[in-house]
C-alpha atoms as a PDB file:
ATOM      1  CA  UNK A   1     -71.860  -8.503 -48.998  1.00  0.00           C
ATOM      2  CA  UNK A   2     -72.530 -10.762 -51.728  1.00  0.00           C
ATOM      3  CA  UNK A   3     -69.627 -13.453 -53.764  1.00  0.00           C
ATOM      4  CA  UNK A   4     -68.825 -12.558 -57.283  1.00  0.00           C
ATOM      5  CA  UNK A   5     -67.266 -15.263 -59.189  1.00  0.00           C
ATOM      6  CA  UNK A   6     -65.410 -14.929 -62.356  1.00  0.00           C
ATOM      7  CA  UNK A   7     -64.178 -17.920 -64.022  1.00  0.00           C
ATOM      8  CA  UNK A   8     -61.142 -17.168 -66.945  1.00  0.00           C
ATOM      9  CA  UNK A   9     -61.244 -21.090 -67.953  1.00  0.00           C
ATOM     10  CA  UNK A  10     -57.245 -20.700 -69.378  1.00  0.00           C
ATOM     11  CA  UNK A  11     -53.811 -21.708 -68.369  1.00  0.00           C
ATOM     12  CA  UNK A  12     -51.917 -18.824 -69.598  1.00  0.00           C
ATOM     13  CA  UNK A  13     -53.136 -19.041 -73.572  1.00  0.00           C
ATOM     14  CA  UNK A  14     -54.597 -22.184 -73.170  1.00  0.00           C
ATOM     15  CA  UNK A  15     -58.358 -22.949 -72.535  1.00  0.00           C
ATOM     16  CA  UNK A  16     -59.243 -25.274 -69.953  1.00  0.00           C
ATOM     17  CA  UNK A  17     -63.206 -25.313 -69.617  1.00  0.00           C
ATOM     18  CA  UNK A  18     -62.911 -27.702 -66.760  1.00  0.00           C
ATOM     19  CA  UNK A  19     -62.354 -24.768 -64.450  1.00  0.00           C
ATOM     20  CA  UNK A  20     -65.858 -23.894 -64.431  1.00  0.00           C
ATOM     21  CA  UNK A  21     -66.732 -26.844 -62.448  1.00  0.00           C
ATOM     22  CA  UNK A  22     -66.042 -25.292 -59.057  1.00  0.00           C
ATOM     23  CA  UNK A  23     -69.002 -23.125 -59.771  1.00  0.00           C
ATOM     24  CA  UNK A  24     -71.292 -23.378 -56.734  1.00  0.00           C
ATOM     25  CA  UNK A  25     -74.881 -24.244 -57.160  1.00  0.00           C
ATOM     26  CA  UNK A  26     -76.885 -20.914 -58.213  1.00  0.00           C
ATOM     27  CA  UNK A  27     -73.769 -18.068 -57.494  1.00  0.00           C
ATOM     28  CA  UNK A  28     -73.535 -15.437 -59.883  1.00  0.00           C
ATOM     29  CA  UNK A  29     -70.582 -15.708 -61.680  1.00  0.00           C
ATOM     30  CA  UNK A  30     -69.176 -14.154 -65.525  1.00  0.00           C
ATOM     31  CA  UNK A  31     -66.844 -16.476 -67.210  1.00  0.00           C
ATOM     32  CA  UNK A  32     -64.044 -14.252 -68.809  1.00  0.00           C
ATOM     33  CA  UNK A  33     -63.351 -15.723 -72.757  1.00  0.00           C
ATOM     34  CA  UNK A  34     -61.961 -12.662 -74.694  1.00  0.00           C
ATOM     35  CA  UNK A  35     -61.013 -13.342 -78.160  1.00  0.00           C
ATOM     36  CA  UNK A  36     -57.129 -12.917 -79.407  1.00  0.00           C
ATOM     37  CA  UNK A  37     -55.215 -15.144 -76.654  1.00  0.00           C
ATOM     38  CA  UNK A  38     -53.265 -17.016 -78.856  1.00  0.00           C
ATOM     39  CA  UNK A  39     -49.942 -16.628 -77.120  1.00  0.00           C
ATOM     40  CA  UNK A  40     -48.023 -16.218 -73.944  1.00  0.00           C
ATOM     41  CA  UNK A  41     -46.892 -12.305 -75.132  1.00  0.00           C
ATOM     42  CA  UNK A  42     -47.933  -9.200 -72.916  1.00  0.00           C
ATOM     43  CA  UNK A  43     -50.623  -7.905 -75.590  1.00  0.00           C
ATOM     44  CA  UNK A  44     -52.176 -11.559 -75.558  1.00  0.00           C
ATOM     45  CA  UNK A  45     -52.135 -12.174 -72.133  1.00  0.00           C
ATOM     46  CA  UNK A  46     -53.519  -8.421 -71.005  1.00  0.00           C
ATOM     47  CA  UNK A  47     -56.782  -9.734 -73.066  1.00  0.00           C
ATOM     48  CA  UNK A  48     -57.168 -12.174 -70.599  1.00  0.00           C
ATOM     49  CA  UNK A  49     -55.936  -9.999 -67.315  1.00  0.00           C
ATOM     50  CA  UNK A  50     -57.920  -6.634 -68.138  1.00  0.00           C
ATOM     51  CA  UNK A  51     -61.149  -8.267 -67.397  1.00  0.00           C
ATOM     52  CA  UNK A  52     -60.015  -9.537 -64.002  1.00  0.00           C
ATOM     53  CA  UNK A  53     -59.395  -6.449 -63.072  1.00  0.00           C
ATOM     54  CA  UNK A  54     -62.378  -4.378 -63.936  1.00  0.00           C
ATOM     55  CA  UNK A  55     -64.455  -7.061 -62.517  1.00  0.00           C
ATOM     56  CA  UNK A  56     -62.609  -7.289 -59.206  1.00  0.00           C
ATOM     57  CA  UNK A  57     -62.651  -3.468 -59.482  1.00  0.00           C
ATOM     58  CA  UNK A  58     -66.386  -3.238 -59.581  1.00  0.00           C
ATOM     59  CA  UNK A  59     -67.018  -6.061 -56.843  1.00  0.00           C
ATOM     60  CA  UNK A  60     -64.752  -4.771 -54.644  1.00  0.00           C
ATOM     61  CA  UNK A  61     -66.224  -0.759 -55.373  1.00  0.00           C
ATOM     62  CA  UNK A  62     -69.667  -2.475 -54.639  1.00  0.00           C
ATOM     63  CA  UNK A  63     -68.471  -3.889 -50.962  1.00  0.00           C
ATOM     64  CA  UNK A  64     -68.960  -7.958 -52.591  1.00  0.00           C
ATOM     65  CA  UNK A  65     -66.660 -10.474 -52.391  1.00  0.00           C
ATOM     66  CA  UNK A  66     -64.711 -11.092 -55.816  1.00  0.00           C
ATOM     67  CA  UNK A  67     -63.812 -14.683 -55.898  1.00  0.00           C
ATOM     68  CA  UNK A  68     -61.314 -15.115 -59.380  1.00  0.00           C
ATOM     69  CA  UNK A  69     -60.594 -18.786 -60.636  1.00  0.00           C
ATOM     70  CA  UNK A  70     -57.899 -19.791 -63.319  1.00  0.00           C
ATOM     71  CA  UNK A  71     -55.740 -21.664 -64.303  1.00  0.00           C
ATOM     72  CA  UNK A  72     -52.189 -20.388 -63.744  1.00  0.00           C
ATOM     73  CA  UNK A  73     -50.833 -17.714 -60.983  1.00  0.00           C
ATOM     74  CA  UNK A  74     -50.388 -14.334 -63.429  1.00  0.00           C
ATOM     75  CA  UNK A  75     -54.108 -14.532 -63.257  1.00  0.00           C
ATOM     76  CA  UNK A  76     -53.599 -13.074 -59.377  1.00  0.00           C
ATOM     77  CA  UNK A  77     -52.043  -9.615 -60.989  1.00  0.00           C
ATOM     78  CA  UNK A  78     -54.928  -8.128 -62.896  1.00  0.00           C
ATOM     79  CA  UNK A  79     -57.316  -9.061 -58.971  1.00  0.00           C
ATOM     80  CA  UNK A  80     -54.864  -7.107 -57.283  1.00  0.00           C
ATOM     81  CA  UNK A  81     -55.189  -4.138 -59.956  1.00  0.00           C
ATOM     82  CA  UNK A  82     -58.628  -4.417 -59.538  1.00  0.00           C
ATOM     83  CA  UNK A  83     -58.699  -4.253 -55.761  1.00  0.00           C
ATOM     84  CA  UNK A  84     -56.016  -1.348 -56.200  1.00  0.00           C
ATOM     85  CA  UNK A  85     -58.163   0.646 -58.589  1.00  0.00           C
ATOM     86  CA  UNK A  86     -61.498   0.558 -56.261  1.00  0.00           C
ATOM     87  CA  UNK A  87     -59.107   2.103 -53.675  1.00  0.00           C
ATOM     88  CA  UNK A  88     -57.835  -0.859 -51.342  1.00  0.00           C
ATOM     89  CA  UNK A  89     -54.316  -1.351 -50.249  1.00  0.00           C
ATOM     90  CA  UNK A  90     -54.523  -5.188 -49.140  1.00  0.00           C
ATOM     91  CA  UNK A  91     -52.205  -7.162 -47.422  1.00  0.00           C
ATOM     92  CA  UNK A  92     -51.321 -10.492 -49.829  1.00  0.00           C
ATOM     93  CA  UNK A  93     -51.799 -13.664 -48.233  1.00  0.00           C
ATOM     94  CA  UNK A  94     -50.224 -16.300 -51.355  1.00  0.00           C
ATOM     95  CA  UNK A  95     -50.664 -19.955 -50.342  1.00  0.00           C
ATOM     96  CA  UNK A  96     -48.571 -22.063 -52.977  1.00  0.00           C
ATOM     97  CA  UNK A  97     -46.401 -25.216 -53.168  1.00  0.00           C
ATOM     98  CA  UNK A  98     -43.799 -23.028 -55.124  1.00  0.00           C
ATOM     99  CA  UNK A  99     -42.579 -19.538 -54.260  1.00  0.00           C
ATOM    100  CA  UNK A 100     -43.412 -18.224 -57.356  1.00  0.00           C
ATOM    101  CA  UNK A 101     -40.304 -15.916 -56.888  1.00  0.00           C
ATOM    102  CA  UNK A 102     -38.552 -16.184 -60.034  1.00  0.00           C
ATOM    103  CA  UNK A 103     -37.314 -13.907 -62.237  1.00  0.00           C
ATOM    104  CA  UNK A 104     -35.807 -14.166 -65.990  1.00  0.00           C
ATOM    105  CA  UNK A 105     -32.343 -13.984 -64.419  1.00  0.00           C
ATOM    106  CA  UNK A 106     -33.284 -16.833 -61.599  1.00  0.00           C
ATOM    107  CA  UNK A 107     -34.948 -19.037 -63.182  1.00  0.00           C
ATOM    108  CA  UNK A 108     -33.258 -22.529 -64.034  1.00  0.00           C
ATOM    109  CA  UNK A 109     -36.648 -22.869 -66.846  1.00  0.00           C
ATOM    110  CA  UNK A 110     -37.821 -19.523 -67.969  1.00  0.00           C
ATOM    111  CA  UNK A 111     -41.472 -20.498 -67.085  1.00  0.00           C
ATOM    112  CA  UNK A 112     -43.132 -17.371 -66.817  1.00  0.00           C
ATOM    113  CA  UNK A 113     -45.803 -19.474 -63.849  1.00  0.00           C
ATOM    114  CA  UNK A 114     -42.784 -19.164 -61.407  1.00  0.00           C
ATOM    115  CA  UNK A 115     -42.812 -15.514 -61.653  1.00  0.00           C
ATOM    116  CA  UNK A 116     -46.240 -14.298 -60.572  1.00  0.00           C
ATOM    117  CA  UNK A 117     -45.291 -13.038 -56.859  1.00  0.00           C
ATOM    118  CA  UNK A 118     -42.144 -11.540 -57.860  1.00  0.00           C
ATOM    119  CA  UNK A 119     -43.842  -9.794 -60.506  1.00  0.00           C
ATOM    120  CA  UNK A 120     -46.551  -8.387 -57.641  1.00  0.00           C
ATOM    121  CA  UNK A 121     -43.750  -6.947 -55.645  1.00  0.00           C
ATOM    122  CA  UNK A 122     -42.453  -5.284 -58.212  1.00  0.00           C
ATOM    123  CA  UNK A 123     -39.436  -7.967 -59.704  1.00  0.00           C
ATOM    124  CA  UNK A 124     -38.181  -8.493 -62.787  1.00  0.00           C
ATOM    125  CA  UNK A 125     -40.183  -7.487 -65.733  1.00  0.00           C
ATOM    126  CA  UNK A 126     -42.912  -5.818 -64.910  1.00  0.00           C
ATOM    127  CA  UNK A 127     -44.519  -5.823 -68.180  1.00  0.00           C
ATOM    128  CA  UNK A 128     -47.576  -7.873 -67.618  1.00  0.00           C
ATOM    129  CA  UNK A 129     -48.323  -6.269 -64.082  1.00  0.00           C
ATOM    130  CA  UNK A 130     -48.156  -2.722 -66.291  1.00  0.00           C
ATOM    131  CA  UNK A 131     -50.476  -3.737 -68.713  1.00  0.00           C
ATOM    132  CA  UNK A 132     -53.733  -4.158 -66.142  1.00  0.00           C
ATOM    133  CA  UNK A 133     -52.132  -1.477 -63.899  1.00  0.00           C
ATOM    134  CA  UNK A 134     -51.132  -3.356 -61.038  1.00  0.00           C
ATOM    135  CA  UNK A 135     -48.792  -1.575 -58.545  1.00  0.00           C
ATOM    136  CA  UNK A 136     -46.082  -3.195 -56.687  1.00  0.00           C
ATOM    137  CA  UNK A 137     -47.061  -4.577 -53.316  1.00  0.00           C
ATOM    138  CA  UNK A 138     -44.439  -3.542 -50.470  1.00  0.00           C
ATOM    139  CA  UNK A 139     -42.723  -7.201 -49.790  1.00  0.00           C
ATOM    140  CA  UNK A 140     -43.257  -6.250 -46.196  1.00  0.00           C
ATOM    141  CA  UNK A 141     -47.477  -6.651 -46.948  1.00  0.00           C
ATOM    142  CA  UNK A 142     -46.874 -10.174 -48.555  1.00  0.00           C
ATOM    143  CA  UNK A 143     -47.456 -13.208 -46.387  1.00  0.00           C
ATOM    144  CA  UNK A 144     -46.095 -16.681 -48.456  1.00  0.00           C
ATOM    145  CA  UNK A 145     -47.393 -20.029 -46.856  1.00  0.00           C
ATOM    146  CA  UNK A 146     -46.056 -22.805 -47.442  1.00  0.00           C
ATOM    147  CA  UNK A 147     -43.511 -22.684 -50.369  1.00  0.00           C
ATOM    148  CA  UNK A 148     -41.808 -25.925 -50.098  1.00  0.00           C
ATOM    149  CA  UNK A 149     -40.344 -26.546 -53.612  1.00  0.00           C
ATOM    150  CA  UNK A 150     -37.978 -23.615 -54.686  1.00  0.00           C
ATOM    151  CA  UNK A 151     -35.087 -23.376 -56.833  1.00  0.00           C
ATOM    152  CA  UNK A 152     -32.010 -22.596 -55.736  1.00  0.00           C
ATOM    153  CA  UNK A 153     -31.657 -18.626 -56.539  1.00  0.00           C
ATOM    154  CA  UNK A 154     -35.483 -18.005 -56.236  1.00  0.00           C
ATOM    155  CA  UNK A 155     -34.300 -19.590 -52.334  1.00  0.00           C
ATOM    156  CA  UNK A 156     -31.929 -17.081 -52.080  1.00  0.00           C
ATOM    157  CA  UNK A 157     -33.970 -13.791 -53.468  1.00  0.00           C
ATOM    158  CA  UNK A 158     -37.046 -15.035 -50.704  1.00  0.00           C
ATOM    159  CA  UNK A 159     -34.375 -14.944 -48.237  1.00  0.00           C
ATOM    160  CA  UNK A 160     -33.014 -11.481 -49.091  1.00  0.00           C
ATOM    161  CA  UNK A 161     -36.844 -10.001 -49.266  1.00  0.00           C
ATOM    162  CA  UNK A 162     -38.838  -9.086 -47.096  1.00  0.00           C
ATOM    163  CA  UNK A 163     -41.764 -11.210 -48.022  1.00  0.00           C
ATOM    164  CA  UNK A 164     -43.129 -12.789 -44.453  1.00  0.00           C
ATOM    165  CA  UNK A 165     -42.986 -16.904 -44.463  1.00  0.00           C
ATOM    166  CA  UNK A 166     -45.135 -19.245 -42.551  1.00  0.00           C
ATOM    167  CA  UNK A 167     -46.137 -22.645 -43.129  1.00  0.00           C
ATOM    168  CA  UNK A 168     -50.230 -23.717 -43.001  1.00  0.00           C
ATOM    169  CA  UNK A 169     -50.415 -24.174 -39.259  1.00  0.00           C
ATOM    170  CA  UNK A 170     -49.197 -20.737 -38.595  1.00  0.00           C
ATOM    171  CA  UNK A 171     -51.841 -19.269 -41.078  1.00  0.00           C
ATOM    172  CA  UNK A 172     -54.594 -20.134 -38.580  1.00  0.00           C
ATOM    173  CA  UNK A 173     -53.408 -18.257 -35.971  1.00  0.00           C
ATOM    174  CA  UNK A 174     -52.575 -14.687 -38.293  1.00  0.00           C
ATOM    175  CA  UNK A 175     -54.370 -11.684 -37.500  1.00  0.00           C
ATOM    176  CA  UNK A 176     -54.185  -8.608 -40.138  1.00  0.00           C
ATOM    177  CA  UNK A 177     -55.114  -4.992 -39.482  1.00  0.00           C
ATOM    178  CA  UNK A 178     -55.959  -4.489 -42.995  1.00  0.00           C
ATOM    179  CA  UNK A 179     -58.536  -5.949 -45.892  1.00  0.00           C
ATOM    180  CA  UNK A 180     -56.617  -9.383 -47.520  1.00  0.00           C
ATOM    181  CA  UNK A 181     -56.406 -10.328 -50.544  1.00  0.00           C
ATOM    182  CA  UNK A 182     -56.200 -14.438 -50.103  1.00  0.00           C
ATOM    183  CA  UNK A 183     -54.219 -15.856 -53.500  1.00  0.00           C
ATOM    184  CA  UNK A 184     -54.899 -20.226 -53.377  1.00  0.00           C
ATOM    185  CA  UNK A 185     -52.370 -22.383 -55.425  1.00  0.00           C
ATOM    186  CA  UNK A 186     -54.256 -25.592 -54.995  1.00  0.00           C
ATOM    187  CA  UNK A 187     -50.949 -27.403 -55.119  1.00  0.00           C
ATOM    188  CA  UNK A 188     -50.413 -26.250 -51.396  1.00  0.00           C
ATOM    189  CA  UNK A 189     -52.338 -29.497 -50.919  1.00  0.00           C
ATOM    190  CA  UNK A 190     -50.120 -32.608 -50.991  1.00  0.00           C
ATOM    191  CA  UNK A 191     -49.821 -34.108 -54.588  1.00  0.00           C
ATOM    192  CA  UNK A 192     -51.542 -37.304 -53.495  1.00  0.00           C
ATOM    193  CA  UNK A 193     -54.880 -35.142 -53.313  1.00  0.00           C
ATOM    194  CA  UNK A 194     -54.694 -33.011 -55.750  1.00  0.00           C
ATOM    195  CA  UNK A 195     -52.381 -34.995 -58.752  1.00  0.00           C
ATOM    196  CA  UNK A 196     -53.874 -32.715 -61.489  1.00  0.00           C
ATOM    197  CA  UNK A 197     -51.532 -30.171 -61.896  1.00  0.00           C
ATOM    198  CA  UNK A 198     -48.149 -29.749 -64.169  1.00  0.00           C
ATOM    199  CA  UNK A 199     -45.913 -29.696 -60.910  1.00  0.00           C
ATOM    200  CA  UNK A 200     -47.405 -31.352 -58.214  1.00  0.00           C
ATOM    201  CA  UNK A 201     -45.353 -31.356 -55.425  1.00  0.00           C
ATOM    202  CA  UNK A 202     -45.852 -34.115 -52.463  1.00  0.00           C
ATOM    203  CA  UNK A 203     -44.843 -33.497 -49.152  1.00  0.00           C
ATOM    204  CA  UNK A 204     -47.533 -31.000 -48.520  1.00  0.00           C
ATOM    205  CA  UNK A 205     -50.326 -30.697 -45.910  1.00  0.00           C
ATOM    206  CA  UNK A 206     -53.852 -32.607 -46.442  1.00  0.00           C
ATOM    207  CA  UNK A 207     -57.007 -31.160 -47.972  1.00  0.00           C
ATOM    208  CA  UNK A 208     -58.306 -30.641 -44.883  1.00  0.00           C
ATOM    209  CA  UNK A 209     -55.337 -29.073 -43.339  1.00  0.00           C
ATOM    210  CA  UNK A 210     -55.257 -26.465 -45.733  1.00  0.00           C
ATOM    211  CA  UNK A 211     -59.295 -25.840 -45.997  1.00  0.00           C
ATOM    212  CA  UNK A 212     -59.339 -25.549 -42.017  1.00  0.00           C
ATOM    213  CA  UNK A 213     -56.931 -22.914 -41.727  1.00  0.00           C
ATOM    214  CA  UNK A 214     -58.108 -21.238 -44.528  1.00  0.00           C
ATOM    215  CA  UNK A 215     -61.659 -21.005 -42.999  1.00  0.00           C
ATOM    216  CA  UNK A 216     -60.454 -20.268 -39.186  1.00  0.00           C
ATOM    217  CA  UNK A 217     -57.935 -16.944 -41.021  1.00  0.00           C
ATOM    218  CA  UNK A 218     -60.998 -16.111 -43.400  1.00  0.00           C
ATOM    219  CA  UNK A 219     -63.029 -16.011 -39.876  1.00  0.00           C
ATOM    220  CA  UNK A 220     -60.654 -13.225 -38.116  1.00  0.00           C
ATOM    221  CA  UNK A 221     -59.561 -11.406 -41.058  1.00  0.00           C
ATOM    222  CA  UNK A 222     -61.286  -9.084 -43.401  1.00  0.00           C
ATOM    223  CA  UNK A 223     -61.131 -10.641 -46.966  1.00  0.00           C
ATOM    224  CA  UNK A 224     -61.527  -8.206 -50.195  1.00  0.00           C
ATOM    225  CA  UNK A 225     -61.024 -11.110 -52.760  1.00  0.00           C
ATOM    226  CA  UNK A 226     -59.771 -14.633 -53.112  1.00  0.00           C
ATOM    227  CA  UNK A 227     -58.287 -16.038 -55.931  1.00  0.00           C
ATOM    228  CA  UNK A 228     -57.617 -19.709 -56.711  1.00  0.00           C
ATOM    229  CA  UNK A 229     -55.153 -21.294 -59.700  1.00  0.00           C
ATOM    230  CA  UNK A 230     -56.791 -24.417 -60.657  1.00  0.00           C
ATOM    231  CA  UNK A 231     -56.025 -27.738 -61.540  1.00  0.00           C
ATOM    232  CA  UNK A 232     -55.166 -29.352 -65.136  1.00  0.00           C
ATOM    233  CA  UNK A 233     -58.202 -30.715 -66.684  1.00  0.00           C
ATOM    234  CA  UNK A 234     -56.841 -32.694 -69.358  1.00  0.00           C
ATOM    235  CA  UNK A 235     -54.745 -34.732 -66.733  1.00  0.00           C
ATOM    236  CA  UNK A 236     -57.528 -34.641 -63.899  1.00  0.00           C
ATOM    237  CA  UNK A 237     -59.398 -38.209 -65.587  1.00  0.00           C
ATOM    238  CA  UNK A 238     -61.246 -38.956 -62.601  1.00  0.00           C
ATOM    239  CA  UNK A 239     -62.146 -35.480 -60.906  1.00  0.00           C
ATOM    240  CA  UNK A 240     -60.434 -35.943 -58.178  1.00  0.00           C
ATOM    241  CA  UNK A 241     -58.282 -33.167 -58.231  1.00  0.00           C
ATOM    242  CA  UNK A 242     -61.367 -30.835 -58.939  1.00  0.00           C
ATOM    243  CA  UNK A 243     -63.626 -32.366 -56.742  1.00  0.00           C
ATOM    244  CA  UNK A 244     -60.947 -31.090 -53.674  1.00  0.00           C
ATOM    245  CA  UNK A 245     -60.407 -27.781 -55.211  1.00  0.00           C
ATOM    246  CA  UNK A 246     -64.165 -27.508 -55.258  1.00  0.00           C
ATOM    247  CA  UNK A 247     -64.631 -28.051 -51.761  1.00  0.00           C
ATOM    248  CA  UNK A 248     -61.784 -25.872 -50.882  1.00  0.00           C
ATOM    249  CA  UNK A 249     -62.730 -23.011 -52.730  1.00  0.00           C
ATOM    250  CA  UNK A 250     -66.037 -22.701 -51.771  1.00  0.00           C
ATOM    251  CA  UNK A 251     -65.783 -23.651 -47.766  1.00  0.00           C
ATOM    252  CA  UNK A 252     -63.052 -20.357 -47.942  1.00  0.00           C
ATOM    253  CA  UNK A 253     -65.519 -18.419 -49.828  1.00  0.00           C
ATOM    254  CA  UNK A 254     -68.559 -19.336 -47.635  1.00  0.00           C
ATOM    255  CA  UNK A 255     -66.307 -18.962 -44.506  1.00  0.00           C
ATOM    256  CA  UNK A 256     -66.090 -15.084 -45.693  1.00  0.00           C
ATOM    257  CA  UNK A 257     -69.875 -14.762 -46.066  1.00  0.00           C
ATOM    258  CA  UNK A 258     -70.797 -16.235 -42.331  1.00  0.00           C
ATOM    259  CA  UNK A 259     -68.523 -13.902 -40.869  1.00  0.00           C
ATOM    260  CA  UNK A 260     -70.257 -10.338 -42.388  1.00  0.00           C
END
C-alpha cells in the first residue's frame, strides 16, 4: 500500500491555496483545480466533486491509501463515490465539531456545510451526492464523534437516526469488521488550537487527544481513505491552525502505513 493525496484547495467555490500546505515532504499527491466553479450550484460544485471521486476510485481499485484534503465537508461525498465505485462498502467514521445533520427544512441558516452527513445517508436533497454517484450509506454504518455544537432540529433528527455517537475517547477503543472510511473536521479540536475556521467551536478535546485516538483506531481498523476539511487560510495569520492540522493529518495517515 502506498498514500495518494489529492489536494482540491477550495471552500465550496472558493479557492484557498493554503490547503496545500499539509503536503508531506516528497508524497505523491494531484491537486484538483477544474475550471468553471464559480458558484455554490450542483453543476458547479460536481466540477469540483467528480475528480474526488475518480481519484479515490483508482487509489482505492489499486489497494493505496487515498488521503482527500479540502476545504469544506461536501468534499467527503464524491471519496465515498469513489470508494463505492472501486467496489467497497465502508463503514463511515465522521469526526466533526458539528453534526453536519442538517437539512433545508432543519436548518436555522441554510448553509449547505451543515448538510454533508445527512446528505451521505441519504437526507434531504440529494442532488449533489447524485451528481458524483454517491449512494446512501445505511445510518446504521455511520459512526459520528464528537458533535458537540448542533442546532436544535438537526439534535432531534440525530436522535431519531440511527447514526452511532461516541465522543473521542470512545473512538480509541472501536473495532470495525469492515474497511473505514475516516472523514476529519479539524474543528473536532478545541477552537483554542485550531482558531482558523468559520465556526470554531471551543469546548473540544486537545490536538493531541484527537491525533492519539485517531492513530490507536487507524492501528486496529482497516482504513480505505481518509479525508480531512481544512482550515481557513485567509483567517489562519500565523499558521497555527495549519501547522496542527498538518501534524494531525499526516500522524493518521502514517499510522495507516505502519500497520500494512
Amino acid at each position: 500500500m502506498k498514500t495518494r493525496w489529492l489536494i482540491t484547495p477550495y471552500f465550496f467555490e472558493k479557492p484557498d491555496g493554503a490547503l496545500t500546505s499539509v503536503l508531506p515532504k516528497g508524497a505523491a499527491y494531484q491537486i484538483n483545480t477544474p475550471p468553471d466553479v464559480s458558484d455554490r450550484s450542483v453543476a458547479s460544485l460536481a466540477r469540483l466533486h467528480g475528480p474526488i471521486a475518480s481519484f479515490v476510485q483508482v487509489a482505492a481499485g489499486a489497494g493505496d491509501l487515498a488521503v482527500s484534503v479540502a476545504g469544506d465537508c461536501g468534499a467527503s461525498l464524491p471519496v465515498m463515490a469513489g470508494l463505492q465505485a472501486a467496489g467497497l462498502d465502508p463503514v463511515l467514521v465522521w469526526l466533526d465539531a458539528h453534526g453536519d445533520f442538517n437539512t433545508i427544512e432543519t436548518s436555522p441558516s441554510g448553509f449547505l456545510g451543515g448538510m454533508p452527513l445527512a446528505m451521505m445517508v441519504g437526507c434531504g436533497d440529494l442532488s449533489l451526492p447524485q451528481a458524483c454517484g454517491q449512494a446512501p450509506v445505511n445510518e446504521n454504518d455511520v459512526w459520528l464523534v464528537d458533535a458537540r455544537d448542533l442546532d436544535p432540529l438537526e439534535r432531534d433528527a440525530l436522535h431519531a437516526s440511527k447514526v452511532n455517537r461516541i465522543d473521542i475517547s470512545q473512538l480509541s477503543r472501536l473495532r470495525l469488521e469492515r474497511p473505514v472510511y475516516l472523514h476529519i473536521d479539524n474543528d473536532i479540536v478545541d477552537a483554542a488550537q485550531v482558531p482558523a475556521n468559520n465556526y470554531p467551536v471551543s469546548g473540544g478535546p486537545s490536538l493531541d487527544q484527537v491525533t492519539q485516538a485517531c492513530v490507536q483506531f487507524v492501528k486496529e481498523n482497516q482504513i480505505c481513505a481518509i479525508s480531512l476539511s481544512g482550515w481557513n487560510g485567509t483567517l489562519d495569520t500565523d499558521g497555527k491552525t495549519a501547522a496542527a492540522c498538518t501534524a494531525l493529518i499526516n500522524a493518521v495517515a502514517d499510522a495507516v502505513l505502519a500497520r500494512t
